[in-house]
Protein backbone atom coordinates (compact mmCIF):
# COMPACT_ATOMS: atom_id res chain seq x y z
CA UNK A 1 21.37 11.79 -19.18
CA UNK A 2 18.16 9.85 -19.96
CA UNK A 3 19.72 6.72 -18.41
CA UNK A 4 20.67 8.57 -15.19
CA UNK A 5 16.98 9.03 -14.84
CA UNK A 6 16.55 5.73 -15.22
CA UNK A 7 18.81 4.32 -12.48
CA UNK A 8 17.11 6.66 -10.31
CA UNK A 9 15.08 4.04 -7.26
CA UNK A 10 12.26 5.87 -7.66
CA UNK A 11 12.17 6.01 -11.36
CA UNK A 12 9.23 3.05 -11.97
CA UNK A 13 11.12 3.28 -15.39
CA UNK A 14 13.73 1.14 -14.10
CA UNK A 15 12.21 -1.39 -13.30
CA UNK A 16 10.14 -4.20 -15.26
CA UNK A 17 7.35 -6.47 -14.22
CA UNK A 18 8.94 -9.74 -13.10
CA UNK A 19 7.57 -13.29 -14.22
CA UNK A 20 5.09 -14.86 -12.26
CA UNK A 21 5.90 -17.72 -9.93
CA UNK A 22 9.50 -15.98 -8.95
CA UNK A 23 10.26 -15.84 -5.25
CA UNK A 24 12.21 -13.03 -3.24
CA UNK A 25 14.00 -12.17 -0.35
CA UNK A 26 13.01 -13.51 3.00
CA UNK A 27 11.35 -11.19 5.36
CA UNK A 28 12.45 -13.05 8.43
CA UNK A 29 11.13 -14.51 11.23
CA UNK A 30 9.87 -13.12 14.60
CA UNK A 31 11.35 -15.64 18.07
CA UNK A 32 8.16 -16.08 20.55
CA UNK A 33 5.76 -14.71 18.35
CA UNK A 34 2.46 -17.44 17.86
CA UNK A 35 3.66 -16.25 14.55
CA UNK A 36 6.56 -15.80 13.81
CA UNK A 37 7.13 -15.99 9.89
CA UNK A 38 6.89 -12.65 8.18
CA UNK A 39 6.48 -14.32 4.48
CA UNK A 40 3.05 -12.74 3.86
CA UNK A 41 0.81 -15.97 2.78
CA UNK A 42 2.49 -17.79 5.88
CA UNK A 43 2.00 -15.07 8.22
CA UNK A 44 -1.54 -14.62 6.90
CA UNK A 45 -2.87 -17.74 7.10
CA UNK A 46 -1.15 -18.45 11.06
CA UNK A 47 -2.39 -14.50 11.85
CA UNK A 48 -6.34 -15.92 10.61
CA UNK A 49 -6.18 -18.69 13.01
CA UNK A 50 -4.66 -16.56 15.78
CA UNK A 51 -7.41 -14.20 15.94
CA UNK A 52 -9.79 -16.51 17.24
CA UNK A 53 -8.14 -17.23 20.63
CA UNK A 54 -6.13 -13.69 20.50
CA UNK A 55 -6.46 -11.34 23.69
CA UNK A 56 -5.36 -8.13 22.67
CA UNK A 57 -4.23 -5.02 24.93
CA UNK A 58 -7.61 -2.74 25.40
CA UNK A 59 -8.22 0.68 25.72
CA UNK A 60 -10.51 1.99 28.54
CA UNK A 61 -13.48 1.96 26.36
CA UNK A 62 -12.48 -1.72 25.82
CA UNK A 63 -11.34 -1.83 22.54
CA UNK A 64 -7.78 -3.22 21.13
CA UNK A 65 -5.50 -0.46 21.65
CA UNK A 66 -3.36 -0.14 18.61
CA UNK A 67 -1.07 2.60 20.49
CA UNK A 68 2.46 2.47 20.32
CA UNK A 69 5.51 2.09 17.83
CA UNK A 70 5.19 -0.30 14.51
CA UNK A 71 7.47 -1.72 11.76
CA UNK A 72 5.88 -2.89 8.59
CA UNK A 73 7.43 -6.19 7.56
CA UNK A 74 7.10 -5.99 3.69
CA UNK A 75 8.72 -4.37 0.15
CA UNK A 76 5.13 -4.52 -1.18
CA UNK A 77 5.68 -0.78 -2.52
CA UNK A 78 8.08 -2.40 -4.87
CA UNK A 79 5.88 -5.14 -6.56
CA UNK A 80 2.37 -6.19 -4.98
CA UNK A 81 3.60 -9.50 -6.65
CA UNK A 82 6.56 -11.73 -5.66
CA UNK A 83 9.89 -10.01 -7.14
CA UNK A 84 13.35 -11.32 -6.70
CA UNK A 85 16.46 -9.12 -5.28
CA UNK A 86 17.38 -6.20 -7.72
CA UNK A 87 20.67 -3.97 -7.31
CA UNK A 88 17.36 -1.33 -7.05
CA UNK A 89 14.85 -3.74 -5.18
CA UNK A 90 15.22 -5.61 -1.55
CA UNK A 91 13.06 -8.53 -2.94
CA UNK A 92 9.94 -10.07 -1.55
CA UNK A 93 7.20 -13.02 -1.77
CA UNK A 94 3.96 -11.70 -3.17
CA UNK A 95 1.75 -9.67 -0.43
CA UNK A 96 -1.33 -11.28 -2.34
CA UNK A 97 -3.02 -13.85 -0.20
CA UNK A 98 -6.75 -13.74 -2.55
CA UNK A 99 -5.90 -14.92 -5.03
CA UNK A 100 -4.16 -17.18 -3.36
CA UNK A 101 -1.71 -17.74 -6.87
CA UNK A 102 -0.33 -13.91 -5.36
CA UNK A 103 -1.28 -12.80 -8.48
CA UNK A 104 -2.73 -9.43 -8.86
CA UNK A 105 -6.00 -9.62 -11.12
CA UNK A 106 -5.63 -7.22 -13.92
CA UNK A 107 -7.44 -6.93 -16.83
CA UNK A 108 -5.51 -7.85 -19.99
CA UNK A 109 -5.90 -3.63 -21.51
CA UNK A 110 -4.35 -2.67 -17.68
CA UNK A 111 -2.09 -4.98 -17.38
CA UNK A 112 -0.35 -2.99 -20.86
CA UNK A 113 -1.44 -0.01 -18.94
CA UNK A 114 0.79 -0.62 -15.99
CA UNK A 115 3.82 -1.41 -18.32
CA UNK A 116 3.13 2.05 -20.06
CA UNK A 117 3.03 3.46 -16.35
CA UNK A 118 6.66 2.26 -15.43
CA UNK A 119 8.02 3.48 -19.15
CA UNK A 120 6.73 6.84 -18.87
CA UNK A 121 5.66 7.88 -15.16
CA UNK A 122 7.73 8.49 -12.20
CA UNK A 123 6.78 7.03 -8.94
CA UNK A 124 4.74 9.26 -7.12
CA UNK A 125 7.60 9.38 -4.22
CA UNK A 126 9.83 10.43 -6.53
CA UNK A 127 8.15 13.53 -6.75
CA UNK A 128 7.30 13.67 -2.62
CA UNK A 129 3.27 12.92 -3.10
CA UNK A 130 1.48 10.88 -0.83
CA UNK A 131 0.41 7.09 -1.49
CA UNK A 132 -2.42 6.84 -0.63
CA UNK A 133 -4.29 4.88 2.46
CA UNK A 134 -3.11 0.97 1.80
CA UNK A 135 0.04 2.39 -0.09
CA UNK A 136 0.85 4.40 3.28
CA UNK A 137 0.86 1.68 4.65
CA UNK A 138 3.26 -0.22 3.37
CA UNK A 139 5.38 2.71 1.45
CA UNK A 140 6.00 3.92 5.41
CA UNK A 141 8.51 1.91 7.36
CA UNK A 142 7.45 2.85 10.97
CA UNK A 143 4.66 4.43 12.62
CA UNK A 144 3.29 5.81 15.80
CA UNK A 145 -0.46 4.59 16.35
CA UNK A 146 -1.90 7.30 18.52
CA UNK A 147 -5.06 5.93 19.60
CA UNK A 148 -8.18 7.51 21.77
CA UNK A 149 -12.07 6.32 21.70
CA UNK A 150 -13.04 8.41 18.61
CA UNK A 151 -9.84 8.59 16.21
CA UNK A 152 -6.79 5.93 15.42
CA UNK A 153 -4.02 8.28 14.54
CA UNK A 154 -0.92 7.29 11.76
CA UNK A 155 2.26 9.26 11.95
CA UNK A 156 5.07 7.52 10.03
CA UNK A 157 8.21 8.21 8.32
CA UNK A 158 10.54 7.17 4.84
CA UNK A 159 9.25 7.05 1.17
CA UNK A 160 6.38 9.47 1.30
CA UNK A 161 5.90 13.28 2.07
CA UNK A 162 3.60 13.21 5.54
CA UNK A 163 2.91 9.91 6.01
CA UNK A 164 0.38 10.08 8.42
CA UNK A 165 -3.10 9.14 8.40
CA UNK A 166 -6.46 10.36 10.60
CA UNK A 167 -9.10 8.03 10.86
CA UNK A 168 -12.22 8.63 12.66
CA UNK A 169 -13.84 5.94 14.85
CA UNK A 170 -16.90 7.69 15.78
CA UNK A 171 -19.42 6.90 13.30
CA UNK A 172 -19.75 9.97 11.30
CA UNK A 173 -20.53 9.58 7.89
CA UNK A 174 -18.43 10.06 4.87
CA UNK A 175 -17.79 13.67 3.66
CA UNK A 176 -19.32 14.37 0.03
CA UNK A 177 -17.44 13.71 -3.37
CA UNK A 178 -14.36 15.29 -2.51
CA UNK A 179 -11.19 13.79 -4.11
CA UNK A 180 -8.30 13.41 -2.04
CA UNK A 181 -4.69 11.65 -2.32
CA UNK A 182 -5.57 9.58 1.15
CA UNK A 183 -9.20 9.78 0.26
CA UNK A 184 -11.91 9.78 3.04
CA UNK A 185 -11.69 6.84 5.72
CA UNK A 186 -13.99 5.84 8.54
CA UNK A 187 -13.40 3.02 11.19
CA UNK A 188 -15.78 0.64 12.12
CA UNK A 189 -15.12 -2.92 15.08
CA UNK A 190 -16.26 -5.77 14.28
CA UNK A 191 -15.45 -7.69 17.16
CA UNK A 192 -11.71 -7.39 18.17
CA UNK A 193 -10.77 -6.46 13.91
CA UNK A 194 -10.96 -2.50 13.40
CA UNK A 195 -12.46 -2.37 9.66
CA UNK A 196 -11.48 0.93 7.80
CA UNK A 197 -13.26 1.98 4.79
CA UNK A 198 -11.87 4.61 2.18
CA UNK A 199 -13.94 6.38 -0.04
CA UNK A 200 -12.94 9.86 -2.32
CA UNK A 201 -9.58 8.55 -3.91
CA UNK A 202 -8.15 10.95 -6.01
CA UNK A 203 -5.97 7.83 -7.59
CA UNK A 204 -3.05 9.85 -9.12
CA UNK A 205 -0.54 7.69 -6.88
CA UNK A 206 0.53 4.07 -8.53
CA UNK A 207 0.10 0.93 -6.34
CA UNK A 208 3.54 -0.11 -6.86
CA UNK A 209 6.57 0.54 -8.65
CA UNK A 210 5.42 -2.02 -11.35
CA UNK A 211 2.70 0.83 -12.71
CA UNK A 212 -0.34 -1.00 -11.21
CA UNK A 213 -2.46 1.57 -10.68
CA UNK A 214 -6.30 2.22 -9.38
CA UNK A 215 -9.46 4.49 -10.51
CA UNK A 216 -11.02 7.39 -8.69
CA UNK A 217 -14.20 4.77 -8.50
CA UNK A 218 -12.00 2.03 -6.03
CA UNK A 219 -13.11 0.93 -3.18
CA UNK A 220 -10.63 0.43 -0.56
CA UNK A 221 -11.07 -1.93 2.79
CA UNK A 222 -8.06 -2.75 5.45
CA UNK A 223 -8.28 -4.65 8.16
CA UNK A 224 -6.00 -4.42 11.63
CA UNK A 225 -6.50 -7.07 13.67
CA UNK A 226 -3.97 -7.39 17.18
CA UNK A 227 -3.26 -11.21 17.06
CA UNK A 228 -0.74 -10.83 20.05
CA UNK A 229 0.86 -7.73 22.18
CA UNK A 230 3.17 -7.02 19.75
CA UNK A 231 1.73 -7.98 16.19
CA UNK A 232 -0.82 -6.78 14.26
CA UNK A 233 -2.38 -8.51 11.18
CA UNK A 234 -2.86 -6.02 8.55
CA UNK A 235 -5.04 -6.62 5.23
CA UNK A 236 -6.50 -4.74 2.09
CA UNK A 237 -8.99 -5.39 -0.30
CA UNK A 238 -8.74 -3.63 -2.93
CA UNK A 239 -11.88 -3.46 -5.65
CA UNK A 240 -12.12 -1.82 -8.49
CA UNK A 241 -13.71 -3.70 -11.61
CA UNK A 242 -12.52 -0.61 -14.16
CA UNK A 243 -8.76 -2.11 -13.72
CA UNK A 244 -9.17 -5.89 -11.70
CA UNK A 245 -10.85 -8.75 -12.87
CA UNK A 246 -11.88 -9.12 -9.18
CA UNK A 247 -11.24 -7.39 -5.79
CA UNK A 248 -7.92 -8.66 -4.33
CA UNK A 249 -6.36 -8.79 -0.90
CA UNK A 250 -2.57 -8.01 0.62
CA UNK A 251 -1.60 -8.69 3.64
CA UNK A 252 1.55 -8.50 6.18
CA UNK A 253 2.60 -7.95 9.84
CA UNK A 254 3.45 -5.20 11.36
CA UNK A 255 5.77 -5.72 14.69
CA UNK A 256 6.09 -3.41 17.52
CA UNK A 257 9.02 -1.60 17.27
CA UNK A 258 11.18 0.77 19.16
CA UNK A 259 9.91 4.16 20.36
CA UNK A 260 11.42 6.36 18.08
CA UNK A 261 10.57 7.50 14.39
CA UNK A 262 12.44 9.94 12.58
CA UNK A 263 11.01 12.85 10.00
CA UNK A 264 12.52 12.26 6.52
CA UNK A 265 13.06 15.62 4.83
CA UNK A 266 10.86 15.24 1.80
CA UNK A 267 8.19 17.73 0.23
CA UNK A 268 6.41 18.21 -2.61
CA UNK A 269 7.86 18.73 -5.79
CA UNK A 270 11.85 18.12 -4.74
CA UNK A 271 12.23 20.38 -6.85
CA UNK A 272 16.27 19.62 -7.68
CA UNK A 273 15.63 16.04 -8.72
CA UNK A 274 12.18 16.69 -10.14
CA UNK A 275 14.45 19.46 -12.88
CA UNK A 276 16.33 16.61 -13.78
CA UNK A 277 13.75 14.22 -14.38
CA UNK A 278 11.55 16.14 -16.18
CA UNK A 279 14.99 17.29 -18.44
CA UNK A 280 15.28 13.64 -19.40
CA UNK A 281 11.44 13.12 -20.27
CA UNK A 282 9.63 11.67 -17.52
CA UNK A 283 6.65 12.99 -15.78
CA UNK A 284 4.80 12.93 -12.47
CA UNK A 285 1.94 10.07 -12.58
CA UNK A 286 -1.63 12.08 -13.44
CA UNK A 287 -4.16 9.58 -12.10
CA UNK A 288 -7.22 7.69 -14.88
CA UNK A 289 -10.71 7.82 -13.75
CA UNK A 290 -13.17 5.58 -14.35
CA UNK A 291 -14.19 6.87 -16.93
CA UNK A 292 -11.10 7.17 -19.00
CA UNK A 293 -10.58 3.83 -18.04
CA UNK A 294 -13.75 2.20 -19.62
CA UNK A 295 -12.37 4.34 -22.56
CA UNK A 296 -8.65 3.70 -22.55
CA UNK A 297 -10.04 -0.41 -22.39
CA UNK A 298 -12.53 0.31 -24.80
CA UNK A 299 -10.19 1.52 -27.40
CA UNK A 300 -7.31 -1.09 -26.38
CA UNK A 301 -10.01 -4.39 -27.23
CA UNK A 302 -11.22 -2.78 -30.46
CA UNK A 303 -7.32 -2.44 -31.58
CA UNK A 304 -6.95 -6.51 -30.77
């Protein structure tokens, strides 16, 4: 029964960290687009460079209007790192574009903290629990953007329970220390780029289904930036020097898309699977803090 569990997708138990260096699937190219590969350090660089000359749709108050329907082009949720095709995994290049190895910086104690992860957590969509902000975005295949002069507005559907997202525009300040699984975000323009800061994680979600994994003390910084009618340049820096030896970016397109999105019947617990994973010894991912992670890599160097 235990190995049942572990052919489950959403099982991080299945699958291992791959070697660095290895390539995946292609993601595809876009005809007519002023960029049209979708490989994410390709796409990122062209999408820099396309910004400066872009001249994006506007709302009334003169802003880039974000509204309409998107795809995400990327299996980041699998491995922030370039992984090859897997009978459980579509494949990818690495979404990391700083460092620009695609390496994610961990820590040497995290790094054996993310392997422990995938042996003995299950992937927080396994159980139906949301992702996060960055993982929403790129756990979520499409979204609406609903879009007015004080609030940008996710709704998406696939791999996570309510994947949508509310992010004030309006300059309010964040709320108090209040832990949340999509924490507390707030927009900000500079220029045409809409800059969202998150604040407030609650961190029991995993980055990926490698076990990577964040503290409540991250900070986390996306960027959408319209680089033509139909393509946005999306980025996140993630920093959080309890796990990372430095703050790292991903990056990817999103592509308009048709009008339609679909609700995906998931909620928390799923209970029927959930009995049979928890029957064959795996559990729901409960989150580290900052401070059990200066102790958890405290104890792990003194054991070297």
């Amino acid at each position: 029964m235990r190995a049942i569990a572990a052919l489950a997708v959403l099982s991080v138990s299945a699958f291992a960290l791959p070697a660095s260096g290895q390539s995946g699937s292609s993601l595809g190219m876009v005809e007519g687009s002023v960029c049209p590969d979708n490989s994410h350090a390709i796409f990122h660089a062209c999408a820099l460079e396309a910004a400066r000359t872009a001249t994006p749709p506007s709302t009334p108050e003169g802003r880039p209007d974000f509204s309409g329907y998107w795809l995400r082009r990327a299996w980041a949720f699998e491995s922030l790192e370039a992984h090859p095709v897997t009978p459980d995994d579509f494949g990818g290049p690495s979404a990391v574009v700083d460092p620009v190895d695609g390496l994610v910086p961990m820590q040497d104690w995290a790094v054996e903290q993310s392997r422990i992860n995938a042996e003995q957590y299950l992937h927080h969509n396994a159980a139906c629990i949301l992702a996060g902000p960055a993982g929403t975005m790129y756990m979520t295949s499409r979204f609406q953007f609903i879009q007015d002069a004080t609030h940008l507005v996710m709704v998406g559907e696939q791999l996570t329970t309510h994947p949508y997202r509310i992010i004030p525009l309006d300059g309010r300040p964040h709320i108090g220390d209040i832990p949340m699984w999509n924490g507390d975000p707030r927009g900000r323009w500079e220029g045409d780029t809409l800059v969202v800061e998150t604040r407030n994680q609650n961190a029991k979600y995993m980055l990926d289904q490698r076990g990577r994994f964040i503290t409540d003390e991250a900070r986390i910084v996306e960027r959408f930036t319209l680089i033509e009618d139909d393509t946005i340049h999306y980025q996140a820096t993630f920093d959080d020097p309890n796990v990372y030896t430095r703050p790292f970016t991903i990056a990817f397109a999103f592509r308009r898309n048709v009008p339609e999105i679909w609700e995906e019947a998931c909620f928390e617990t799923n209970a029927d699977p959930m009995r049979l994973y928890r029957a064959n010894g795996y559990r729901v991912y409960p989150g580290i803090t900052g401070e059990q992670a200066r102790e958890m890599k405290a104890a792990w160097e003194a054991a070297q």
